[in-house]
PDB file of N, CA and C in Angstrom:
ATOM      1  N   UNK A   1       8.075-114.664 209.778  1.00  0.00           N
ATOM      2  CA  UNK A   1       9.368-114.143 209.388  1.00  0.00           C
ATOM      3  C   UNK A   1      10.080-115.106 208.435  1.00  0.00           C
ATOM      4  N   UNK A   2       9.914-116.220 208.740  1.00  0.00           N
ATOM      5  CA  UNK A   2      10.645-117.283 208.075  1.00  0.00           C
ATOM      6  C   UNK A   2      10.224-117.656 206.476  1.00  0.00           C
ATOM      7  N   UNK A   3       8.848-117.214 206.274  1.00  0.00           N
ATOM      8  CA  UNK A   3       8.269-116.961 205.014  1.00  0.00           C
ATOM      9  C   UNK A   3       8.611-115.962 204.192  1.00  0.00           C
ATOM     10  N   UNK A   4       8.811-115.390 205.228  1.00  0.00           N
ATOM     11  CA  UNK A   4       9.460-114.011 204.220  1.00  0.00           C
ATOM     12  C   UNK A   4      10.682-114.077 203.573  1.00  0.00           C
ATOM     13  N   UNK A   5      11.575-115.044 204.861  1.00  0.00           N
ATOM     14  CA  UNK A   5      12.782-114.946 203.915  1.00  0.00           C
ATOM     15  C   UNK A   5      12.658-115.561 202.965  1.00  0.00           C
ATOM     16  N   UNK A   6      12.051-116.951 202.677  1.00  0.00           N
ATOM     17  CA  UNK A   6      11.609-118.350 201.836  1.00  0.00           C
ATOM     18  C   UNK A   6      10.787-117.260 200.580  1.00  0.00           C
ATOM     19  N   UNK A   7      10.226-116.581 200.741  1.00  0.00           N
ATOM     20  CA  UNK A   7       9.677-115.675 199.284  1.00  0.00           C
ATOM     21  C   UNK A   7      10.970-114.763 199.176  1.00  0.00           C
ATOM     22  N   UNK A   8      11.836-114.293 200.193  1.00  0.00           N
ATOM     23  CA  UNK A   8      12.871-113.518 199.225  1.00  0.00           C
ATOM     24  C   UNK A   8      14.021-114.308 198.475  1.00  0.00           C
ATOM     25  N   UNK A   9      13.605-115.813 198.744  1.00  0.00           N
ATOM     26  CA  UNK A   9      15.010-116.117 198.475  1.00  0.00           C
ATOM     27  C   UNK A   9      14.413-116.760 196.763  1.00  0.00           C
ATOM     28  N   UNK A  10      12.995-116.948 197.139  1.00  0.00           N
ATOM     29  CA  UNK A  10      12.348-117.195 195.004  1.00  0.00           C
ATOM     30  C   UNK A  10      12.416-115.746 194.752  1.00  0.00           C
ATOM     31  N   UNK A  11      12.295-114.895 195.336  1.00  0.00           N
ATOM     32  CA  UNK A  11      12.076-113.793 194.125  1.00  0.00           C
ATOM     33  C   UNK A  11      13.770-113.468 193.977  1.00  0.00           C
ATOM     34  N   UNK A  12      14.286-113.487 194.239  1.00  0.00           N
ATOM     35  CA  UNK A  12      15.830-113.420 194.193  1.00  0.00           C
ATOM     36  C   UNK A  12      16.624-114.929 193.096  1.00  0.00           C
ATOM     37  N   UNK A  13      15.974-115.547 193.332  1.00  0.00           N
ATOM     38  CA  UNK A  13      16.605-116.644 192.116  1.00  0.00           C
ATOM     39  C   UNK A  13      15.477-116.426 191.078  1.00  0.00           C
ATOM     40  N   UNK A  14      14.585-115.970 191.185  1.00  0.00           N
ATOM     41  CA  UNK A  14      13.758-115.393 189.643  1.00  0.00           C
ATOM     42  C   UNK A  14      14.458-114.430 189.401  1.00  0.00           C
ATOM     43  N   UNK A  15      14.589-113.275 189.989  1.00  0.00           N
ATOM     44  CA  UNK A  15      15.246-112.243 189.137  1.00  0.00           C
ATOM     45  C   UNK A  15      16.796-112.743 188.626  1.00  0.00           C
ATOM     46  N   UNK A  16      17.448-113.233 189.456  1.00  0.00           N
ATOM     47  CA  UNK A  16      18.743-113.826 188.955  1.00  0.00           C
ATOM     48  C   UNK A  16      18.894-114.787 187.619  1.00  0.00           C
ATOM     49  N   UNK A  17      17.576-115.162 187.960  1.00  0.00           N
ATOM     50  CA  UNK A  17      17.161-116.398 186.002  1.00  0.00           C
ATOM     51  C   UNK A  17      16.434-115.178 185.302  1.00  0.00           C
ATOM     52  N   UNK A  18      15.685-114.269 185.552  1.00  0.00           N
ATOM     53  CA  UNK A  18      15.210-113.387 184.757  1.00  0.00           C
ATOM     54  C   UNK A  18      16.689-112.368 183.938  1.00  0.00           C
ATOM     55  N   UNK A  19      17.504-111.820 184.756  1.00  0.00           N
ATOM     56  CA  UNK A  19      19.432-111.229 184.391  1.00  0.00           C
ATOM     57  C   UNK A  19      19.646-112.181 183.390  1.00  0.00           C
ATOM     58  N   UNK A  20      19.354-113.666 183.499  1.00  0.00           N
ATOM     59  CA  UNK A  20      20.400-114.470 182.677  1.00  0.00           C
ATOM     60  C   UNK A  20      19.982-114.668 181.823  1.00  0.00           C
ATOM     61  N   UNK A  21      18.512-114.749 181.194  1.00  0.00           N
ATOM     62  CA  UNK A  21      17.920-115.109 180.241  1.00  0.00           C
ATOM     63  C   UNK A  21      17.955-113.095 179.638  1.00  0.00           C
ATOM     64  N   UNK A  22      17.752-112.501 180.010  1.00  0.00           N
ATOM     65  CA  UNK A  22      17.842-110.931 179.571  1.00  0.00           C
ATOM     66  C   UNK A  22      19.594-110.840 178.408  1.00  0.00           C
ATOM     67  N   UNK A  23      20.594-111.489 179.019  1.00  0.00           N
ATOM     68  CA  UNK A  23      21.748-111.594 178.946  1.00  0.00           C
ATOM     69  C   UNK A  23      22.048-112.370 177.958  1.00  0.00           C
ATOM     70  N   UNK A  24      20.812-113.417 177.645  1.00  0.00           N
ATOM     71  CA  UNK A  24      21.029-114.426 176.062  1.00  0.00           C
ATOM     72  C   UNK A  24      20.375-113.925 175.573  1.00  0.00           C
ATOM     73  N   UNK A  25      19.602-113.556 176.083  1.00  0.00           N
ATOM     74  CA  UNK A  25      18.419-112.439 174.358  1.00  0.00           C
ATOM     75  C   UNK A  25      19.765-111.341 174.043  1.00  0.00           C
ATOM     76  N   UNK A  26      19.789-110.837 174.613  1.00  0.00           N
ATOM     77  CA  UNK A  26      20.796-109.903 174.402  1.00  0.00           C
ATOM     78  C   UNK A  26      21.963-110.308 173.313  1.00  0.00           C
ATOM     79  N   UNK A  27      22.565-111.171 173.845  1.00  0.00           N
ATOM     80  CA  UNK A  27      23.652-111.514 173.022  1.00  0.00           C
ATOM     81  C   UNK A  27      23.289-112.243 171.920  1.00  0.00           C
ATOM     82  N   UNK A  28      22.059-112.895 171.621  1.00  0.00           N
ATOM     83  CA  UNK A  28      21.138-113.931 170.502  1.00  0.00           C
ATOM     84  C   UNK A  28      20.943-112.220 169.708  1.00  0.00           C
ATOM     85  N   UNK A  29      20.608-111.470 169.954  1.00  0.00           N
ATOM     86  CA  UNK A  29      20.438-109.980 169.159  1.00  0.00           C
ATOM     87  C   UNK A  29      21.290-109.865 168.694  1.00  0.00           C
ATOM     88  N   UNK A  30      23.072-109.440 169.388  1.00  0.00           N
ATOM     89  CA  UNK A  30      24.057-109.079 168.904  1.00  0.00           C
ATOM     90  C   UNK A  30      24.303-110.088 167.686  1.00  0.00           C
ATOM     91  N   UNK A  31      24.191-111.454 168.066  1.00  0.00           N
ATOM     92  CA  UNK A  31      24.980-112.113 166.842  1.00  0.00           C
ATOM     93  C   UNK A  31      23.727-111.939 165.790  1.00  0.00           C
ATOM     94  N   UNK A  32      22.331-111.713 165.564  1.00  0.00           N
ATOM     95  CA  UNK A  32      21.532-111.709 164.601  1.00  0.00           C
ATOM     96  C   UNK A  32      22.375-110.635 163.569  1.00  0.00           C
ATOM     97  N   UNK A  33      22.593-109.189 164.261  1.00  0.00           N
ATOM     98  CA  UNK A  33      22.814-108.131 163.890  1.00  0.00           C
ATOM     99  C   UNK A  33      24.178-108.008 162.972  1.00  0.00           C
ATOM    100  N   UNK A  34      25.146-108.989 163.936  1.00  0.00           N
ATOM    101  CA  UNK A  34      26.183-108.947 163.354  1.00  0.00           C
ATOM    102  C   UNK A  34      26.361-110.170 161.426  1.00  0.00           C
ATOM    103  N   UNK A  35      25.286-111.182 162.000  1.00  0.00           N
ATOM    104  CA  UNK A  35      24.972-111.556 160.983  1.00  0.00           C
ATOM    105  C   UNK A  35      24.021-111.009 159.488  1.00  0.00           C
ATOM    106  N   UNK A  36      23.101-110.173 160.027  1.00  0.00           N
ATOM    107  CA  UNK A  36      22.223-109.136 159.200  1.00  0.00           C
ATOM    108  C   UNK A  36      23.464-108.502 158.306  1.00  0.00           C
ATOM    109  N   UNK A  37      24.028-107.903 159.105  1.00  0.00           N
ATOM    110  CA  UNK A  37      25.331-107.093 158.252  1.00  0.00           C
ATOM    111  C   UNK A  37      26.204-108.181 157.667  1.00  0.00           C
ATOM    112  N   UNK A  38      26.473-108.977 157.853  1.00  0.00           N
ATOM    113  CA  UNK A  38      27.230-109.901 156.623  1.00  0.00           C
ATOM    114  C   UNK A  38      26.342-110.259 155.670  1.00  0.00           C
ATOM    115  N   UNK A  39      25.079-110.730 155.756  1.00  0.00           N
ATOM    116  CA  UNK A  39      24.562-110.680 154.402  1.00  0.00           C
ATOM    117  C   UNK A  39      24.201-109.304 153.925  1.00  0.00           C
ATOM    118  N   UNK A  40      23.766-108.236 154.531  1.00  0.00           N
ATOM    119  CA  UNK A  40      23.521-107.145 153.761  1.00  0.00           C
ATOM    120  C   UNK A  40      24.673-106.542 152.984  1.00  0.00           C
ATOM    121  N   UNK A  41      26.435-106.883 153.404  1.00  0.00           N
ATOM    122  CA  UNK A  41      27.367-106.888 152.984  1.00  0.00           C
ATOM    123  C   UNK A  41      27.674-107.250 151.545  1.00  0.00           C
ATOM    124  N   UNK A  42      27.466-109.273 152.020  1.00  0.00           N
ATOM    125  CA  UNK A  42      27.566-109.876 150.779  1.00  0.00           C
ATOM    126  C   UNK A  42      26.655-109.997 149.673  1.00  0.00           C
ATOM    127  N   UNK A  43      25.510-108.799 149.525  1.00  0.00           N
ATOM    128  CA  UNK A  43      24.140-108.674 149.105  1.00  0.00           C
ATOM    129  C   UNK A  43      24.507-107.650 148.030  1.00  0.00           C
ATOM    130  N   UNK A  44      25.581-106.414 148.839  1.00  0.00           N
ATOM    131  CA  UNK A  44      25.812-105.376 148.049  1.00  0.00           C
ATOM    132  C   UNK A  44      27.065-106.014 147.305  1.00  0.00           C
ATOM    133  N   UNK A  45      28.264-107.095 147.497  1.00  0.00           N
ATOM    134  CA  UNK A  45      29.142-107.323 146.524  1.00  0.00           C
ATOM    135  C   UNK A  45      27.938-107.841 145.566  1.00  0.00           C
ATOM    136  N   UNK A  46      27.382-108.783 145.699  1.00  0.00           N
ATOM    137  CA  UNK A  46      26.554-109.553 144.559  1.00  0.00           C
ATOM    138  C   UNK A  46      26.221-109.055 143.362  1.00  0.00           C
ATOM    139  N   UNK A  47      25.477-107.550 143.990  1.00  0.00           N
ATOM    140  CA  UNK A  47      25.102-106.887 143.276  1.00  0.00           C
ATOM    141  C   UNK A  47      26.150-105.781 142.483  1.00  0.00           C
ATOM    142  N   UNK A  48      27.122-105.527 143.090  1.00  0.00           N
ATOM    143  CA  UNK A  48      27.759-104.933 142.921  1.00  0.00           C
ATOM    144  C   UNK A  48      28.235-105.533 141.295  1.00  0.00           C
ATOM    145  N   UNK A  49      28.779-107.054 141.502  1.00  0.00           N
ATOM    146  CA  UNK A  49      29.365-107.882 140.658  1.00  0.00           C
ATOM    147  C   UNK A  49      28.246-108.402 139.490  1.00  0.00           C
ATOM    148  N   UNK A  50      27.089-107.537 140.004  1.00  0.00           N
ATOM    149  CA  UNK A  50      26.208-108.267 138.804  1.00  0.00           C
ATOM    150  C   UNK A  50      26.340-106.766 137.469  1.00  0.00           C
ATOM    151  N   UNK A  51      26.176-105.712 138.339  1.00  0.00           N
ATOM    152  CA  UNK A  51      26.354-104.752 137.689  1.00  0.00           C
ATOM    153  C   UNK A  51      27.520-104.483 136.773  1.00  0.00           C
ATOM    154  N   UNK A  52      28.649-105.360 137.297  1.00  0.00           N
ATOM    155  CA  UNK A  52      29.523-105.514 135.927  1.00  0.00           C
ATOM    156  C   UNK A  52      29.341-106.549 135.185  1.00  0.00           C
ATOM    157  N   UNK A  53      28.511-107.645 135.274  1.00  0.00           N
ATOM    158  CA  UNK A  53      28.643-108.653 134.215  1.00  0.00           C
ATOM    159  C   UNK A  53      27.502-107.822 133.288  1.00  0.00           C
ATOM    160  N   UNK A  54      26.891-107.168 133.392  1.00  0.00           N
ATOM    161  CA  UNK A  54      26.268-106.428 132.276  1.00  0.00           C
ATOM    162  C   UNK A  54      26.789-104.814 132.074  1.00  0.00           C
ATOM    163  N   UNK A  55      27.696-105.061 132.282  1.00  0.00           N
ATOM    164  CA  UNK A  55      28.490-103.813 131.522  1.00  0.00           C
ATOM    165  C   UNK A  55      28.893-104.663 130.246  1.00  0.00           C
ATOM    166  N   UNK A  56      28.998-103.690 129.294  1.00  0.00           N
ATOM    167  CA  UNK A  56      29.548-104.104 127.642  1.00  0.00           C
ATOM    168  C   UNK A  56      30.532-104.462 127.708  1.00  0.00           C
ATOM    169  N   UNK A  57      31.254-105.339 127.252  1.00  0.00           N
ATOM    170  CA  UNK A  57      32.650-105.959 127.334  1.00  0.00           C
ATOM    171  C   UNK A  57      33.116-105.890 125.860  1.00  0.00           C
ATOM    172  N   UNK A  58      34.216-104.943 125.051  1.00  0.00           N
ATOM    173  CA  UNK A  58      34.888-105.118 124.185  1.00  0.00           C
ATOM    174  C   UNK A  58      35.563-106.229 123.923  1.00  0.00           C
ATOM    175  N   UNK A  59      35.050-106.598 122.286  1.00  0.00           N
ATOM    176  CA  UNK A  59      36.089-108.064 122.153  1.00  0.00           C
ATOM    177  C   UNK A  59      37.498-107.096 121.773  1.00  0.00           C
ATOM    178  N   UNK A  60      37.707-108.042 121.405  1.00  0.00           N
ATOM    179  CA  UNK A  60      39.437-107.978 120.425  1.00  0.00           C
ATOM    180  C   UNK A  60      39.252-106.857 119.722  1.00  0.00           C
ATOM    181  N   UNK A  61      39.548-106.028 119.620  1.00  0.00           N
ATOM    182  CA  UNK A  61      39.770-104.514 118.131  1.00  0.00           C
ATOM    183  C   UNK A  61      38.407-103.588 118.509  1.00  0.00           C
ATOM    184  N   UNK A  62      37.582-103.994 119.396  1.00  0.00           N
ATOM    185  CA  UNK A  62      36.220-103.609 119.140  1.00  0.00           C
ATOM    186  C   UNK A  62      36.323-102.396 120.509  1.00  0.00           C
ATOM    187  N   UNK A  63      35.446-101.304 120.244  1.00  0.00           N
ATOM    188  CA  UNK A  63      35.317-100.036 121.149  1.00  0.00           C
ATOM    189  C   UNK A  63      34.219 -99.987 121.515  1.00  0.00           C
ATOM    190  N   UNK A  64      33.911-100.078 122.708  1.00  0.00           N
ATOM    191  CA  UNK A  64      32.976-100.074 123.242  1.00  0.00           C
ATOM    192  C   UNK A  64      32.282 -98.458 124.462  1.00  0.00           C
ATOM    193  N   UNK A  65      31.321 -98.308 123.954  1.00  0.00           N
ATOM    194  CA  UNK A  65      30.623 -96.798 124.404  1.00  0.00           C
ATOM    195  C   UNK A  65      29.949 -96.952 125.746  1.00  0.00           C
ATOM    196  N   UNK A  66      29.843 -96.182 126.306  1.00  0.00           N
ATOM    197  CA  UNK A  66      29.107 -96.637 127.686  1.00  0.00           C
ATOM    198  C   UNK A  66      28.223 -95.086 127.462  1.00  0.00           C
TER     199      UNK A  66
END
C-alpha cells in the first residue's frame, strides 16, 4: 500500500512538472507569434516605403506621369 502511495505521489509531481513545462512552451509560442507579427508588420512598412522611393519624383517645374 505504501508503494502505491510513493508511485502516486512521482506520478503526481511529474504531471505537475509536465502542466508547467506545457505552460512555458505555451507562452514561449505566444511571444514567438506575437513577435512573427511585428516583423511581418515592419516587413510590409519597409516595403511599403520602398515602393515610394521608386516612385518618380518631380523636380521643380517638372510633371511627372505615372
Amino acid at each position: 500500500m505504501e508503494q502505491n502511495t510513493d508511485q502516486s505521489k512521482v506520478l503526481a509531481a511529474l504531471y505537475q512538472e509536465n502542466l508547467t513545462e506545457n505552460i512555458q512552451l505555451k507562452e514561449e509560442r505566444v511571444m514567438q507569434r506575437l513577435r512573427i507579427e511585428e516583423l511581418e508588420a515592419k516587413v510590409a512598412e519597409l516595403e511599403a516605403n520602398q515602393k515610394c522611393e521608386s516612385c518618380p519624383v518631380a523636380q521643380e517645374g517638372e510633371v511627372v506621369s505615372q
